[in-house]
N, C-alpha and C. Protein backbone atom coordinates (compact mmCIF):
# COMPACT_ATOMS: atom_id res chain seq x y z
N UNK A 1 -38.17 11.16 -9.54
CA UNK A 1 -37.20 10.82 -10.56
C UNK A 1 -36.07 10.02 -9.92
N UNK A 2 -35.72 9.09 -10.37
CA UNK A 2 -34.50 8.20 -9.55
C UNK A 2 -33.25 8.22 -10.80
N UNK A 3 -32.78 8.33 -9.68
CA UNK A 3 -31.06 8.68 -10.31
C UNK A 3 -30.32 7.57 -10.19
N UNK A 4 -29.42 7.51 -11.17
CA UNK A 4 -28.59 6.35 -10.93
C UNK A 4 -27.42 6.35 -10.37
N UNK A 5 -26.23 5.24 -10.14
CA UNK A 5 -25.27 5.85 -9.42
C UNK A 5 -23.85 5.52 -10.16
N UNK A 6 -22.78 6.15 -9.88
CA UNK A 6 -21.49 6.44 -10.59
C UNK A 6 -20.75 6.59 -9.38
N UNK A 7 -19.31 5.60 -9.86
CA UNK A 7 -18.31 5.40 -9.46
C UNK A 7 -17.07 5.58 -9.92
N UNK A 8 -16.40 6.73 -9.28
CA UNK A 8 -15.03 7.18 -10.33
C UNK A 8 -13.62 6.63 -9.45
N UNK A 9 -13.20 6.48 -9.99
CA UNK A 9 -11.27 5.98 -9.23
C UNK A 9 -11.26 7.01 -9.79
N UNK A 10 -9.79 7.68 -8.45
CA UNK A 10 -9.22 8.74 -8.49
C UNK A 10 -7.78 8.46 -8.90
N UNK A 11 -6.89 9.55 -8.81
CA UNK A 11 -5.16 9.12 -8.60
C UNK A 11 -4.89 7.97 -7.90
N UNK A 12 -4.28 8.91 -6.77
CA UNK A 12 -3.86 7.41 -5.47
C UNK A 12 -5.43 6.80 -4.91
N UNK A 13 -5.96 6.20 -5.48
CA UNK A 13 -6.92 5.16 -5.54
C UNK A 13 -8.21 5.88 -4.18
N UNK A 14 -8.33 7.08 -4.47
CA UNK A 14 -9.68 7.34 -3.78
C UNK A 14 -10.88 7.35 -4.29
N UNK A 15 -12.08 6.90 -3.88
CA UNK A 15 -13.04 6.42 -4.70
C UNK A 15 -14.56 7.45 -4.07
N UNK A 16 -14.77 7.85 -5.36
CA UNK A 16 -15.88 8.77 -5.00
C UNK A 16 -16.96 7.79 -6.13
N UNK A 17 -18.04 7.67 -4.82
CA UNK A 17 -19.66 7.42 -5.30
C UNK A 17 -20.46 8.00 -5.12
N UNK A 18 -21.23 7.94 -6.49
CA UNK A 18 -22.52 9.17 -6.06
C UNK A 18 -24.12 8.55 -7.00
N UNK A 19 -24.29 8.50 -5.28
CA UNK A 19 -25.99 7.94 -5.71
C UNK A 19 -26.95 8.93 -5.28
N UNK A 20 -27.62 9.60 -5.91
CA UNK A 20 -28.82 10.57 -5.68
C UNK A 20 -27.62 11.62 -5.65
N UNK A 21 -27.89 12.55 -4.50
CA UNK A 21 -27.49 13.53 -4.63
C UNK A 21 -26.70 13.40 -3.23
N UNK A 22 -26.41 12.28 -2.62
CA UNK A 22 -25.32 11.80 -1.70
C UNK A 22 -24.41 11.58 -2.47
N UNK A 23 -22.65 12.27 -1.80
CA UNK A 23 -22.00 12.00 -1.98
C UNK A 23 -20.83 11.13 -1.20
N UNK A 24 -20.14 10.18 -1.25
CA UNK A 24 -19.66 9.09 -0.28
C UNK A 24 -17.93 9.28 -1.06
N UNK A 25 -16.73 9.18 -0.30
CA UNK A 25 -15.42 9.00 -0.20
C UNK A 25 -14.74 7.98 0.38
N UNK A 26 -14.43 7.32 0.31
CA UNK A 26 -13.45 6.34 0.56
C UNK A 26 -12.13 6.73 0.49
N UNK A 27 -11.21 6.76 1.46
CA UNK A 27 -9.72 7.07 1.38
C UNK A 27 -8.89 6.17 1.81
N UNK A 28 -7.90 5.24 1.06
CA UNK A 28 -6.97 4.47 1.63
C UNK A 28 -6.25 4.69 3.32
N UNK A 29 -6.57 3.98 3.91
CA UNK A 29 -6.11 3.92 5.29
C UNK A 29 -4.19 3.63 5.07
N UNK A 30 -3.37 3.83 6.03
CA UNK A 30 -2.25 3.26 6.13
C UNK A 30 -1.66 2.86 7.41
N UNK A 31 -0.83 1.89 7.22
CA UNK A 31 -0.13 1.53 8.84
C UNK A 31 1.09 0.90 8.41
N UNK A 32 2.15 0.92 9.38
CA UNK A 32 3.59 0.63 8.90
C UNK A 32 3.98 -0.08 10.28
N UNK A 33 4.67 -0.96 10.63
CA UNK A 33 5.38 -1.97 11.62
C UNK A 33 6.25 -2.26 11.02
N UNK A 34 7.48 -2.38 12.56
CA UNK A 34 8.79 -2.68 12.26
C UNK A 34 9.04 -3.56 13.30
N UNK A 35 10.21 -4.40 12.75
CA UNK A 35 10.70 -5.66 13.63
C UNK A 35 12.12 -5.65 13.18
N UNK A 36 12.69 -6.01 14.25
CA UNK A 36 14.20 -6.69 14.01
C UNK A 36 13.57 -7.87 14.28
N UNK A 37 14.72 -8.70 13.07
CA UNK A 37 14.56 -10.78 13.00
C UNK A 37 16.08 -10.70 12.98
N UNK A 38 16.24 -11.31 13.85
CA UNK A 38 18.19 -12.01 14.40
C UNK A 38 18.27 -13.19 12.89
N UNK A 39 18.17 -12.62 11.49
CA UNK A 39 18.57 -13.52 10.52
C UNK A 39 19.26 -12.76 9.47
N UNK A 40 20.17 -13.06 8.61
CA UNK A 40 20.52 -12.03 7.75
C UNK A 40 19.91 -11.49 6.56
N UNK A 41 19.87 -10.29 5.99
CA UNK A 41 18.96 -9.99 5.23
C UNK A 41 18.47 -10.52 3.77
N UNK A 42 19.60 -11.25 3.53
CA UNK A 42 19.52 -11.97 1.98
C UNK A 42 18.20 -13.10 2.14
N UNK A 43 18.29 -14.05 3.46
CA UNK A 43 17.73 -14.83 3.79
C UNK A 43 15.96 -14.27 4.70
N UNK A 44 15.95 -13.41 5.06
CA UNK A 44 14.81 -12.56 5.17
C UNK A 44 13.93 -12.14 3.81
N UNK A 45 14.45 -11.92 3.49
CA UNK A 45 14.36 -11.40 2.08
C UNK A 45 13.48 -12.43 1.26
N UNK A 46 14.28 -13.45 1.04
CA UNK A 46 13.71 -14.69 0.35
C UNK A 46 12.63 -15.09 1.15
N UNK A 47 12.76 -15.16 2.25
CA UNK A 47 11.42 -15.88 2.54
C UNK A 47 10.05 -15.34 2.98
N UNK A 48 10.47 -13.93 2.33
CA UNK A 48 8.69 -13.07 2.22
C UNK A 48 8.78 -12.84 0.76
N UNK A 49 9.34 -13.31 -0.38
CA UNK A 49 9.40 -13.47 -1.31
C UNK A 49 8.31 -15.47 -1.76
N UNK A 50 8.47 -15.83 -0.50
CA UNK A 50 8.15 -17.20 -0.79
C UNK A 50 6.56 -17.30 -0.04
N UNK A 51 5.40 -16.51 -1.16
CA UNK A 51 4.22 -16.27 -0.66
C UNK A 51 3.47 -17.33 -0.31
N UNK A 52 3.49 -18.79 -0.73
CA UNK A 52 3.25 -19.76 -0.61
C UNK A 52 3.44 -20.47 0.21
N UNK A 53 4.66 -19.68 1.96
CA UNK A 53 4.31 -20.44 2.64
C UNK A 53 4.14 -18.88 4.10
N UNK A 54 3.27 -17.89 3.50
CA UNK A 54 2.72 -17.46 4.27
C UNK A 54 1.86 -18.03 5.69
N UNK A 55 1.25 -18.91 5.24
CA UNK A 55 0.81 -19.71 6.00
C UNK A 55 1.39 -20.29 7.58
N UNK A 56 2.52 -20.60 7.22
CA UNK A 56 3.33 -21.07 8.07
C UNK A 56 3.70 -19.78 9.37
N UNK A 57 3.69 -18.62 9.16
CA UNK A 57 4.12 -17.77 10.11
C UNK A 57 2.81 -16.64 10.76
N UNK A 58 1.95 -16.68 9.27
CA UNK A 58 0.93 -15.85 9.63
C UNK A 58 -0.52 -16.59 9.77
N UNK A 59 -1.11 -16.27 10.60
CA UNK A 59 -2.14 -17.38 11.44
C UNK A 59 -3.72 -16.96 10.84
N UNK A 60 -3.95 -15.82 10.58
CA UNK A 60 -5.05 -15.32 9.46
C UNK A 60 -4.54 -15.88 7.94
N UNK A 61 -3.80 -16.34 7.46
CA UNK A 61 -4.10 -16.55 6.01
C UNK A 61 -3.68 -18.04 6.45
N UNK A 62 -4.79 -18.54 5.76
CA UNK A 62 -4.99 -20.23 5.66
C UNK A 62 -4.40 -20.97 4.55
N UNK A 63 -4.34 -20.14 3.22
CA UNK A 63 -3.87 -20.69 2.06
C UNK A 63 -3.24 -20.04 1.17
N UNK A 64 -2.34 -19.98 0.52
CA UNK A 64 -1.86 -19.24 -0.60
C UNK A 64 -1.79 -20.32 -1.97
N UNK A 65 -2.06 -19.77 -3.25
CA UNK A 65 -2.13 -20.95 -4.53
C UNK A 65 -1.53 -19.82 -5.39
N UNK A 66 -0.55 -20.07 -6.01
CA UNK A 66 0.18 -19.35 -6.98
C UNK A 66 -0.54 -19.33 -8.22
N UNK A 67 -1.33 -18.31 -8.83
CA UNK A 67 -1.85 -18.24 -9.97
C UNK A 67 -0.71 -18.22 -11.41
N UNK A 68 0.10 -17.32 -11.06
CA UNK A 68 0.83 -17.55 -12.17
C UNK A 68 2.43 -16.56 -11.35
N UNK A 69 3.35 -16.07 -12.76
CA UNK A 69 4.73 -15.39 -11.65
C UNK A 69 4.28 -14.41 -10.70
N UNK A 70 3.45 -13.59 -11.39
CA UNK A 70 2.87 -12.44 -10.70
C UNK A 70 1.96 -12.55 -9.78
N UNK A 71 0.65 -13.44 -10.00
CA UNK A 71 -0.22 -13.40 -9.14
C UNK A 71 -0.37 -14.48 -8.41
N UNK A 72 -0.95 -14.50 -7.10
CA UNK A 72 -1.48 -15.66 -5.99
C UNK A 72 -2.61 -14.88 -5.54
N UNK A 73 -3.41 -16.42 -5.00
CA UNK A 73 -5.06 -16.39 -4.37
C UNK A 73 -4.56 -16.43 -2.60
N UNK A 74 -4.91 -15.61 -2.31
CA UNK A 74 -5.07 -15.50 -0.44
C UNK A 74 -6.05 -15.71 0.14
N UNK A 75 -6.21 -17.19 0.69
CA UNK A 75 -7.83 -17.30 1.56
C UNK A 75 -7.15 -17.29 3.17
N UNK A 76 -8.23 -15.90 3.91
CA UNK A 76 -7.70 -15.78 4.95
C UNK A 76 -8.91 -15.77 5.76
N UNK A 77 -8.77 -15.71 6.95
CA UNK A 77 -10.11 -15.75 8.11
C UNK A 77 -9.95 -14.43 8.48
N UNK A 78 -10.34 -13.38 8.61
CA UNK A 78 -10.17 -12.05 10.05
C UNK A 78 -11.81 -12.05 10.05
N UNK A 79 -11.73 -12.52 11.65
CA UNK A 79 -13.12 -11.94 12.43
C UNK A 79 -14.05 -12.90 12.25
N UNK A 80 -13.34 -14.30 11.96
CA UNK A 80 -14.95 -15.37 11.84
C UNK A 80 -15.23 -15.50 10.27
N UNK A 81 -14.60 -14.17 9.34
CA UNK A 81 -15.43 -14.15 8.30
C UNK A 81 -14.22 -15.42 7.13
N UNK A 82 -14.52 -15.80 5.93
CA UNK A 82 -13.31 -16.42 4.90
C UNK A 82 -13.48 -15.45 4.30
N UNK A 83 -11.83 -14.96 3.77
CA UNK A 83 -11.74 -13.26 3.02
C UNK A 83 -11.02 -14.37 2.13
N UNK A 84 -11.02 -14.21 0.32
CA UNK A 84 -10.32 -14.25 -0.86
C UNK A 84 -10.11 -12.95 -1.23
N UNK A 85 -8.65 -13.00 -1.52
CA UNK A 85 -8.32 -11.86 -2.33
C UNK A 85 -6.92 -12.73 -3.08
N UNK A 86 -7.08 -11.42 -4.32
CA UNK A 86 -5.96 -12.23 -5.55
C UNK A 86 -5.25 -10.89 -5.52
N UNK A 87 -3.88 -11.01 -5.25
CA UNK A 87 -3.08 -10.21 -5.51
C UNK A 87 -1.32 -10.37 -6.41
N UNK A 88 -0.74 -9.46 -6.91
CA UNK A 88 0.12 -9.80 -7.56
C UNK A 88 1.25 -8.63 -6.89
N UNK A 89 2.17 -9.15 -7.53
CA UNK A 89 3.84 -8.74 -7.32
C UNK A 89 3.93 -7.72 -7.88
N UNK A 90 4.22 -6.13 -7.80
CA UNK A 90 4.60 -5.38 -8.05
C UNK A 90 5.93 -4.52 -8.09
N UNK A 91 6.95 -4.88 -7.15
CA UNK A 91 7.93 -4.55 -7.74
C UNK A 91 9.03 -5.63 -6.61
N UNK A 92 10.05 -5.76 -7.37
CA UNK A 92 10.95 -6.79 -6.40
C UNK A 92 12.13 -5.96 -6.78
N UNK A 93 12.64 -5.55 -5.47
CA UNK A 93 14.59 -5.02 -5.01
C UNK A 93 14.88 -6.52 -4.56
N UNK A 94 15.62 -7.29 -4.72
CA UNK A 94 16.43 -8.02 -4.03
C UNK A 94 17.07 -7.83 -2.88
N UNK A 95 17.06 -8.46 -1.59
CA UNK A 95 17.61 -7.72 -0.40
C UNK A 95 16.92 -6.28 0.12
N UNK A 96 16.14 -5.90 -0.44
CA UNK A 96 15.45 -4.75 -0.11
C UNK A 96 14.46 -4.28 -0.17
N UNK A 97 13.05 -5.01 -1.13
CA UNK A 97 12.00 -4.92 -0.98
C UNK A 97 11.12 -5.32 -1.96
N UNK A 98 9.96 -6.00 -1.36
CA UNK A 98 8.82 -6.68 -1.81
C UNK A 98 7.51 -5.88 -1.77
N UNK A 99 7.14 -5.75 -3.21
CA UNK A 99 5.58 -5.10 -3.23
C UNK A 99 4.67 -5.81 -3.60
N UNK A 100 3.46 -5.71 -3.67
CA UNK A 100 2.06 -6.20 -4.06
C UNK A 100 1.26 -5.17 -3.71
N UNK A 101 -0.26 -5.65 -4.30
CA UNK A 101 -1.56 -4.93 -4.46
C UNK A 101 -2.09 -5.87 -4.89
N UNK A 102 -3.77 -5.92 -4.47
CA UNK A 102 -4.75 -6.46 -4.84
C UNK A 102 -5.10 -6.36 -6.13
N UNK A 103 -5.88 -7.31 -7.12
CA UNK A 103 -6.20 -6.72 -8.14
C UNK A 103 -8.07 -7.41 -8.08
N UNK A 104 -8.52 -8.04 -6.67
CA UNK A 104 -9.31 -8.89 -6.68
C UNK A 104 -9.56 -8.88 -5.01
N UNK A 105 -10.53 -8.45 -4.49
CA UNK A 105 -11.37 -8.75 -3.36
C UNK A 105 -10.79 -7.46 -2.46
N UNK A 106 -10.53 -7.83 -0.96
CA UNK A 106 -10.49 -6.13 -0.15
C UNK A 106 -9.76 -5.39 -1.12
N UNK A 107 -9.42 -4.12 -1.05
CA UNK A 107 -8.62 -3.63 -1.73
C UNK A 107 -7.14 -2.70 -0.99
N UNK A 108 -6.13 -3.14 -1.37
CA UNK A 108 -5.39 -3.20 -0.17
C UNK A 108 -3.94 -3.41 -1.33
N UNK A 109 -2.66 -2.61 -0.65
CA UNK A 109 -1.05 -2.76 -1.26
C UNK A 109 -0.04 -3.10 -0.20
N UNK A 110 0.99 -3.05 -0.29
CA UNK A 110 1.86 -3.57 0.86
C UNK A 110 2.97 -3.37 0.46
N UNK A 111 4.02 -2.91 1.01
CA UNK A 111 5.35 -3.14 1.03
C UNK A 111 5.69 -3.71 2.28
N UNK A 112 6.91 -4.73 1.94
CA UNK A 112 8.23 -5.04 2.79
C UNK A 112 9.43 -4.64 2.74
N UNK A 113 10.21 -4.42 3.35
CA UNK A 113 11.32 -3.27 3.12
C UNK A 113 12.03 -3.95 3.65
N UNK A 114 13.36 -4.64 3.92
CA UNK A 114 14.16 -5.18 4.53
C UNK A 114 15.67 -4.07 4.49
N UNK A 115 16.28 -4.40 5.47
CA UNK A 115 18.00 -3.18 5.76
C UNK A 115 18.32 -4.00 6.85
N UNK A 116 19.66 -4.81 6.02
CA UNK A 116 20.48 -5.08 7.68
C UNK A 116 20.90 -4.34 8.03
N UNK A 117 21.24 -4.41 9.85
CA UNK A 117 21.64 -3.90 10.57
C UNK A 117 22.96 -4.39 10.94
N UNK A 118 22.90 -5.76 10.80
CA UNK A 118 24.49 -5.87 10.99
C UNK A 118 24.34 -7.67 10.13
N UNK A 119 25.01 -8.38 9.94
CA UNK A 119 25.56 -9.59 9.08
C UNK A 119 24.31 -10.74 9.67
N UNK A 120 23.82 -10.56 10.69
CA UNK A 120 22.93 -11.33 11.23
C UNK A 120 21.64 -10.82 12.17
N UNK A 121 21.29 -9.62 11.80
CA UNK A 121 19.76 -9.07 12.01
C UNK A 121 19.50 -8.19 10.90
N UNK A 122 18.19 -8.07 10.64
CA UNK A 122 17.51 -7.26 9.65
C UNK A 122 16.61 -6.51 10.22
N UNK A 123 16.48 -5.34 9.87
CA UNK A 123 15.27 -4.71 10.04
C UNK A 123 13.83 -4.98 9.12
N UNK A 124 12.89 -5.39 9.44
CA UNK A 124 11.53 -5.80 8.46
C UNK A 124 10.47 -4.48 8.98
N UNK A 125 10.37 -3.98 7.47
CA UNK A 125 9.32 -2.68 8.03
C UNK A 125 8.17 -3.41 6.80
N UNK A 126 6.86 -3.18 7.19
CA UNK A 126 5.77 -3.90 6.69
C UNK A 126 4.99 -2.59 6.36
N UNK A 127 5.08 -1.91 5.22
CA UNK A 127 3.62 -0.80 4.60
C UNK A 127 2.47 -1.11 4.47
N UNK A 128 1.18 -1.03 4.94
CA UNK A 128 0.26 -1.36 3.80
C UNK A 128 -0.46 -0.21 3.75
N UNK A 129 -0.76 -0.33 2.78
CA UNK A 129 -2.54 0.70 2.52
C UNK A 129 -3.62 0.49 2.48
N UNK A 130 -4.69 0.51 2.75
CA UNK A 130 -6.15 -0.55 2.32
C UNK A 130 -7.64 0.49 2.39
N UNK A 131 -8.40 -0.47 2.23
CA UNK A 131 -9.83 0.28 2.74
C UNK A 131 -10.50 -0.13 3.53
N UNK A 132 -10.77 0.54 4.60
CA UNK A 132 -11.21 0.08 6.01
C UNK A 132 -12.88 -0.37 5.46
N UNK A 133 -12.82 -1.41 5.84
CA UNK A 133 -14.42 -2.28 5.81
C UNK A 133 -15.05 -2.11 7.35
N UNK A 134 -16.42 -2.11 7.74
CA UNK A 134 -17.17 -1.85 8.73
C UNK A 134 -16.96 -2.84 9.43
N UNK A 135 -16.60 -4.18 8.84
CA UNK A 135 -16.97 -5.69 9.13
C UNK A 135 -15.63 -6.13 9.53
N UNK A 136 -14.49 -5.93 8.82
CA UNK A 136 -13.40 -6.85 9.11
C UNK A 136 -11.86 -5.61 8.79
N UNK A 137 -12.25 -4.91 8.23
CA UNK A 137 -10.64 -4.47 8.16
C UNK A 137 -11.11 -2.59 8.61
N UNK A 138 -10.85 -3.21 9.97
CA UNK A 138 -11.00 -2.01 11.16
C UNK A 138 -9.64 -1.30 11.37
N UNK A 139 -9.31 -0.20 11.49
CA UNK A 139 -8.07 0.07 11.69
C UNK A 139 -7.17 -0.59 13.02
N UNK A 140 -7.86 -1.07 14.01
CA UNK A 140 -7.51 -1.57 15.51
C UNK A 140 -7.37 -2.97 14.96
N UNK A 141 -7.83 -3.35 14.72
CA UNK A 141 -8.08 -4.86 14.38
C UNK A 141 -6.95 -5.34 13.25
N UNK A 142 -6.46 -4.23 12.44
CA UNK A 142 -5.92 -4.92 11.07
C UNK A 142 -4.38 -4.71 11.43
N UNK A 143 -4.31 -3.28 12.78
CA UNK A 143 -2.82 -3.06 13.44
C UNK A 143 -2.72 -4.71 14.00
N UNK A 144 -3.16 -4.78 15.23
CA UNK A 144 -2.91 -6.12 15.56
C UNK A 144 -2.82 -7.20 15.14
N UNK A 145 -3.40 -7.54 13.72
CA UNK A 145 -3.22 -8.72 13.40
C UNK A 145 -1.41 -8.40 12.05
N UNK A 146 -0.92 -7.20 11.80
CA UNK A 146 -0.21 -7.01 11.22
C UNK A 146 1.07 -7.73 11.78
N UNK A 147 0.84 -6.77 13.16
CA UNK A 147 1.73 -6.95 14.62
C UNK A 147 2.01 -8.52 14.79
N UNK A 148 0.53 -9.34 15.07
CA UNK A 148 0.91 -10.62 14.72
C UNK A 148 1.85 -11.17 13.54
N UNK A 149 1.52 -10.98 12.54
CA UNK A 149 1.95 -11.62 11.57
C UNK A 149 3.41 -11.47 11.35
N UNK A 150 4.18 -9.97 11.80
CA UNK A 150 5.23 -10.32 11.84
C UNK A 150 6.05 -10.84 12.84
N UNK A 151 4.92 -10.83 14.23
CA UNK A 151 6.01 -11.30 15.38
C UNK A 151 5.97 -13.14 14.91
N UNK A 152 4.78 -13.53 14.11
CA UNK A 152 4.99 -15.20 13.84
C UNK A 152 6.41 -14.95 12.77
N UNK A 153 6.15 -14.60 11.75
CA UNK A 153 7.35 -13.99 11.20
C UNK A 153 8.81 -14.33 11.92
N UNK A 154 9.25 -13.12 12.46
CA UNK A 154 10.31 -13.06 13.52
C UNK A 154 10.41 -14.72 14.29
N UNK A 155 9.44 -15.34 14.80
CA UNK A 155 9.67 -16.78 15.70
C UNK A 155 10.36 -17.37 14.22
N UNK A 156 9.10 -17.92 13.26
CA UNK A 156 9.80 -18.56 12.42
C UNK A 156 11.02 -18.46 12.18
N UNK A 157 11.42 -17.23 11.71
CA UNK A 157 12.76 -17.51 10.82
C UNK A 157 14.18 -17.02 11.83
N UNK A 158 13.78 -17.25 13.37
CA UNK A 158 14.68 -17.29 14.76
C UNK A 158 14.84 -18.83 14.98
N UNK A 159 13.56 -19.12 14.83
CA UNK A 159 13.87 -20.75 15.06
C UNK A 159 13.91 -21.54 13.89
N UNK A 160 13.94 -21.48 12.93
CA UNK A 160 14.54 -22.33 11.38
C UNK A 160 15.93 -22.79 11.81
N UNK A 161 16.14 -23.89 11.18
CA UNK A 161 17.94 -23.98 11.75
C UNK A 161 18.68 -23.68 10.18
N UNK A 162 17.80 -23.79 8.93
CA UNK A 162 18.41 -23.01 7.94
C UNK A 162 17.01 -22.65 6.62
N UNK A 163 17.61 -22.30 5.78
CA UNK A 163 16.60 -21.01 4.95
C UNK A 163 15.55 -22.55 4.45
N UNK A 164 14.28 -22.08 4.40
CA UNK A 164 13.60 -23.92 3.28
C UNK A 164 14.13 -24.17 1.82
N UNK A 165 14.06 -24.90 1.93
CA UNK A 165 14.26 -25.79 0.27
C UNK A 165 13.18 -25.61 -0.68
N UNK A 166 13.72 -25.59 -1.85
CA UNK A 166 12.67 -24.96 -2.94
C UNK A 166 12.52 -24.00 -3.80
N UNK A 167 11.87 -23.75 -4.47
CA UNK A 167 12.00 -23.03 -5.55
C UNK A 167 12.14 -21.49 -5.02
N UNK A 168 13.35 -20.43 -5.68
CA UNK A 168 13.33 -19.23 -5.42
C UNK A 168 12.92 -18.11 -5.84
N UNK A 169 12.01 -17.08 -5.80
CA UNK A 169 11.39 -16.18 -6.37
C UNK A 169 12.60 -14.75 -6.19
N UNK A 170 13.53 -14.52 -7.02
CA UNK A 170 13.91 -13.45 -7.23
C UNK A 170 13.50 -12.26 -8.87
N UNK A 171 14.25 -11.33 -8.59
CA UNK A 171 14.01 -10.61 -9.41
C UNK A 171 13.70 -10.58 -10.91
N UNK A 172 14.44 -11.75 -11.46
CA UNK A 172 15.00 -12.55 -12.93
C UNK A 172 13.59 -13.31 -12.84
N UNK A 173 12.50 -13.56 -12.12
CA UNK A 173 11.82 -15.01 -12.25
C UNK A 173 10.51 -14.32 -12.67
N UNK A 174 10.62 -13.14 -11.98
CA UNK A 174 8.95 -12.57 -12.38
C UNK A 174 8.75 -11.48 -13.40
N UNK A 175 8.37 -12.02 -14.64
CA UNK A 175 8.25 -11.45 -16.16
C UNK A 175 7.14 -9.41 -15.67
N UNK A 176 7.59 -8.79 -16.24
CA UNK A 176 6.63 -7.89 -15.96
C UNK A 176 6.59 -6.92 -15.08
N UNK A 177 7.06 -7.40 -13.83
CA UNK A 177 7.11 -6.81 -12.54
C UNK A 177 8.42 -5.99 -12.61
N UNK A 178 8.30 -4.34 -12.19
CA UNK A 178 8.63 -3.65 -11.79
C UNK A 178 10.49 -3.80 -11.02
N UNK A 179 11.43 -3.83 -11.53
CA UNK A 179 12.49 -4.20 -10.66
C UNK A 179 13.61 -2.78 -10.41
N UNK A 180 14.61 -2.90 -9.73
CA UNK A 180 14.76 -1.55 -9.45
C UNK A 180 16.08 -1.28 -10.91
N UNK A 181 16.04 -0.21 -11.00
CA UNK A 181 16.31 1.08 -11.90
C UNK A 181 16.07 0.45 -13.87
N UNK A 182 14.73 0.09 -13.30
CA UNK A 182 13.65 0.13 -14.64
C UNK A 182 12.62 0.77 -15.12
């Protein structure tokens, strides 16, 4: 007799499958990194707000394309492989923190947390959560390339001689999204 198989989402996004009479769990992984950047926090702030030029600091994502306020397409390389994932904006503090989650490919959330420390350094703490893949999002592998991404991070916006030009993504701009004491 062959059985078929079922897939339930849980609460905080644990995923139980069950084919035959195997049962399989998946549990969101997490990892958190912190950096001081010698820039002030208003200006930190904005420019991990400005997903579109991810590119520029972080060396795994090749492209960002703004789907609409909320969402952008991420084509990134880890491990040889091209990863797409579409994720959107989930909640914006101004000066204090940037969220997202996937709604499309690995499955994976993130916070940025920014707190100056004094008028001209910030603290940048980076959350994410995800699901460890066999192939590319290893827990060793996804620390280090985090690690990367904010030490390119930190160079960039040490060596900028001022914030880029261009359009600004604050709190007022993105319809929908989550802002603080809403």
């Amino acid at each position: 007799m062959h059985r078929g198989s079922l897939s339930i989402a849980l609460g905080d996004r644990k995923r139980i499958s069950v084919y035959a009479q195997t049962r399989y769990v998946w549990e969101m992984e997490s990892l958190e990194k912190t950096i001081v950047v010698n820039a002030p926090v208003a200006q930190v702030y904005w420019q991990w707000t400005r997903v579109e030029e991810f590119p520029l600091f972080m060396k795994s994502i090749r492209e960002v394309q703004r789907i609409d306020e909320q969402r952008f397409l991420l084509k990134s390389e880890r491990e040889g492989h091209s990863v797409e994932s579409v994720a959107e904006i989930t909640l914006t503090i101004p000066e204090q923190r940037f969220a997202w989650r996937t709604v499309a490919g690995a499955e994976s959330s993130g916070v940025i947390c920014v707190k100056p420390i004094s008028d001209e350094a910030t603290e940048v703490t980076l959350k994410m959560k995800y699901v460890p893949d066999a192939d590319r999002n290893r827990p060793a592998a996804l620390s280090i390339r985090l690690e990367a991404n904010l030490a390119g991070f930190k160079e960039y916006m040490e060596n900028a001689k001022s914030p880029p030009q261009g359009s600004r993504l604050c709190s007022d701009d993105v319809s929908g999204v989550q802002r603080q004491g809403e």
